[in-house]
N, C-alpha and C. Protein backbone atom coordinates (compact mmCIF):
# COMPACT_ATOMS: atom_id res chain seq x y z
N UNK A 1 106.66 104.72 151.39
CA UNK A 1 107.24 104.31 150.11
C UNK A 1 106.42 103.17 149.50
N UNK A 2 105.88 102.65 150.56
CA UNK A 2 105.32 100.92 149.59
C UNK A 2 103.74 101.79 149.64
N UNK A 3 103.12 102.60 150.17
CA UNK A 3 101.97 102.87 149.90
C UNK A 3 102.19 103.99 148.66
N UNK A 4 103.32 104.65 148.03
CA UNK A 4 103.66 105.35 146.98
C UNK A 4 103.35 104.45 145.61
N UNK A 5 104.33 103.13 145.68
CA UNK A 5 104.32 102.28 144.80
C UNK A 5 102.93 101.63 144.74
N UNK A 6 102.37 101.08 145.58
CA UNK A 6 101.15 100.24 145.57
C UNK A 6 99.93 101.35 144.78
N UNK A 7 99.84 103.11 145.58
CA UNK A 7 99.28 103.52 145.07
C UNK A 7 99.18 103.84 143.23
N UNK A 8 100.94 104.08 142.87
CA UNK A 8 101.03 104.50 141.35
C UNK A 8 100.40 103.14 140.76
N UNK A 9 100.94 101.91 141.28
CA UNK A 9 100.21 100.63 140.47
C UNK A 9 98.77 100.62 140.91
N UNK A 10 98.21 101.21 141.79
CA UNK A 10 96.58 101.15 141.34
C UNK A 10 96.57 101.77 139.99
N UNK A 11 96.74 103.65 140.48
CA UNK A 11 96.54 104.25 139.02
C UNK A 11 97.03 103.31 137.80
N UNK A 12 97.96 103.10 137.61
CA UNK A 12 98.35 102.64 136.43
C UNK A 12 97.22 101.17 136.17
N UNK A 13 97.09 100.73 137.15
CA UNK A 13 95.83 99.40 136.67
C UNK A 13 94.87 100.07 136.45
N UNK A 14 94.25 101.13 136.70
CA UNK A 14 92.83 101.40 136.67
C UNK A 14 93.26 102.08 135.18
N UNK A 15 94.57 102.93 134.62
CA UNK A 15 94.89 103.26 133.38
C UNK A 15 94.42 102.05 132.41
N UNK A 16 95.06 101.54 132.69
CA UNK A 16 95.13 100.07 131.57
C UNK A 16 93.93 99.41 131.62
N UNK A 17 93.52 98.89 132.56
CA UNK A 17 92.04 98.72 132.52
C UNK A 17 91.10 99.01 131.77
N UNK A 18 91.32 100.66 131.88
CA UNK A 18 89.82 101.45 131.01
C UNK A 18 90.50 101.44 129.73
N UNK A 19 92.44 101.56 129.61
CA UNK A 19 92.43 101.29 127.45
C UNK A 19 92.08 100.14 127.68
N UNK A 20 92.28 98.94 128.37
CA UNK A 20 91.46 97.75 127.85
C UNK A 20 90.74 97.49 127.36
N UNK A 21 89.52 98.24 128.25
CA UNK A 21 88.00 98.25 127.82
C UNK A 21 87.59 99.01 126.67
N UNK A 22 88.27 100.55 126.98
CA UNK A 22 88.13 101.00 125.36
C UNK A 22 88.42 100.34 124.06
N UNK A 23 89.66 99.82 124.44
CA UNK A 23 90.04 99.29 123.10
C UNK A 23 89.27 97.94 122.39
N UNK A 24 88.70 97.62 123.76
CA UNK A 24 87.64 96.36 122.78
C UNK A 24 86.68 96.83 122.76
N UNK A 25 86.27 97.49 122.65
CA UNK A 25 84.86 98.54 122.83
C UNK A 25 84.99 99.12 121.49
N UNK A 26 86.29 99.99 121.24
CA UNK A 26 86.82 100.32 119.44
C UNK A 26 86.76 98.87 118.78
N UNK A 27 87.05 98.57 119.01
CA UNK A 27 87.25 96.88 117.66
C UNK A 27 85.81 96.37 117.73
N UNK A 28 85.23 96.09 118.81
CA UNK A 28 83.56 95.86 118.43
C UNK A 28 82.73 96.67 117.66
N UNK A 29 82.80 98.19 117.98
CA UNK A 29 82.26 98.79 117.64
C UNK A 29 82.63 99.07 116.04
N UNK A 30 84.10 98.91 115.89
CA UNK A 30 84.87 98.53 114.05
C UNK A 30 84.18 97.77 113.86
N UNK A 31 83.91 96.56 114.39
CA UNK A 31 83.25 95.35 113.39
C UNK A 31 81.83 95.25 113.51
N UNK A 32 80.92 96.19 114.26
CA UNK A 32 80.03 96.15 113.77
C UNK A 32 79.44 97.02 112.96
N UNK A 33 80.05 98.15 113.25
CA UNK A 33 80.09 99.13 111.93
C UNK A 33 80.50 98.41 110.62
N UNK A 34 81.09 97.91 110.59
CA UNK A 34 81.38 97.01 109.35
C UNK A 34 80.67 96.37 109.01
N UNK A 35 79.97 95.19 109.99
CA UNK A 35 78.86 94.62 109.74
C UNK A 35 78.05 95.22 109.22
N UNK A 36 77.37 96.29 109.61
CA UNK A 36 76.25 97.30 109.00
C UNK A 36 76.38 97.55 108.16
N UNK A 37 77.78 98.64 108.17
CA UNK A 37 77.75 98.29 106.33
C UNK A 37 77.87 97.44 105.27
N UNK A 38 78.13 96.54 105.43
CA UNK A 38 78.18 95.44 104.39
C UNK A 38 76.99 95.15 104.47
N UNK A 39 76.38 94.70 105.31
CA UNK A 39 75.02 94.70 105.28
C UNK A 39 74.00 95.49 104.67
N UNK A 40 74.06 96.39 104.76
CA UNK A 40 73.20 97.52 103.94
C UNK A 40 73.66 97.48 102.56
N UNK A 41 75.16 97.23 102.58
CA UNK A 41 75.98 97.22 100.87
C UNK A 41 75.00 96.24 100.31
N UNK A 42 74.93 95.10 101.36
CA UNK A 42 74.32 93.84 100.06
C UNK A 42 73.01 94.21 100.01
N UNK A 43 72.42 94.74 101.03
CA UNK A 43 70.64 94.48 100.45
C UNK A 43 70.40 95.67 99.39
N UNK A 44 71.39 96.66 99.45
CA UNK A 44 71.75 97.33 98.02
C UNK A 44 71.67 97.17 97.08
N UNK A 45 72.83 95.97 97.20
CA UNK A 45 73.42 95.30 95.86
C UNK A 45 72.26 94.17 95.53
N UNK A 46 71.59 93.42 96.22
CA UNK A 46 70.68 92.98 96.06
C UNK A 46 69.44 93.60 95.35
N UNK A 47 68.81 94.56 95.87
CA UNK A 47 67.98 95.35 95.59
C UNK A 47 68.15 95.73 93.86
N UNK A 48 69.43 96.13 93.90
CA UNK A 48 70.03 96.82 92.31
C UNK A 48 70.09 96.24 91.38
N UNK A 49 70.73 94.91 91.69
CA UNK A 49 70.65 93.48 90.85
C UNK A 49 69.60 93.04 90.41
N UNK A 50 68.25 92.77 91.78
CA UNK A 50 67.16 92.38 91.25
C UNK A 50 66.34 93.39 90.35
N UNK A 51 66.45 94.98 90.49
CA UNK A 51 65.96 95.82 89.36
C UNK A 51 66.77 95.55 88.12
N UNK A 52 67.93 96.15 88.36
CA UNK A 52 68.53 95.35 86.82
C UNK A 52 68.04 94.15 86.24
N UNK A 53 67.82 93.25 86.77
CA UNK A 53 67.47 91.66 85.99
C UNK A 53 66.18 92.14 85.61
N UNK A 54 65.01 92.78 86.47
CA UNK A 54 63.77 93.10 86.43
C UNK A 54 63.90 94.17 84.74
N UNK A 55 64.46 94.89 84.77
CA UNK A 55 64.32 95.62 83.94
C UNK A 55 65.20 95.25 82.85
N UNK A 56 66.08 94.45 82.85
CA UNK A 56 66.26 93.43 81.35
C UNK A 56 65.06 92.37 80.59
N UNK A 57 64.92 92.26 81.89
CA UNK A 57 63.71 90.95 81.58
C UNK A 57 62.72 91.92 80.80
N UNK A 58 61.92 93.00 81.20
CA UNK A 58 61.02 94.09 81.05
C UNK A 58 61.39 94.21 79.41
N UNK A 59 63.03 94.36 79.13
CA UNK A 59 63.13 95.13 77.65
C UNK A 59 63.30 93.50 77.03
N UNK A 60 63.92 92.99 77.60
CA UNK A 60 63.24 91.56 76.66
C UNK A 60 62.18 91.19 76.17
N UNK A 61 61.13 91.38 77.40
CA UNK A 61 59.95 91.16 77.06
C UNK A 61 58.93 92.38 75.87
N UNK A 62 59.74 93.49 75.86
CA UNK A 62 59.07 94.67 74.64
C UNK A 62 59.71 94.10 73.60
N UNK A 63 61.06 93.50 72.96
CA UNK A 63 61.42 93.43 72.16
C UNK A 63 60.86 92.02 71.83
């Protein structure tokens, strides 16, 4: 009986354990996916901005 119980509470620790690990493994992997993208968003948005200004400046400078 106590090697029944001792055994289900291994399983069940080694259960919980690995969602442990998964689950911070999902949230890292959320926030760096996130990271990336925002990251890529701005050198985007960067990129887009500085053509836009580039190419106002450009029709400023024809007119």
């Amino acid at each position: 009986h106590g090697v029944l119980i001792s055994w289900r509470a291994y399983i069940m620790a080694c259960l919980y354990h690995g969602v442990l690990i998964s689950w911070r493994a999902y949230i890292m992997a959320r926030l760096y996916h996130g990271a990336l993208i925002s990251w890529r968003a701005y050198i985007m948005a960067r990129l887009y901005h500085g053509a836009l200004i580039t190419w106002r400046a450009y029709n400023m400078a024809r007119l």
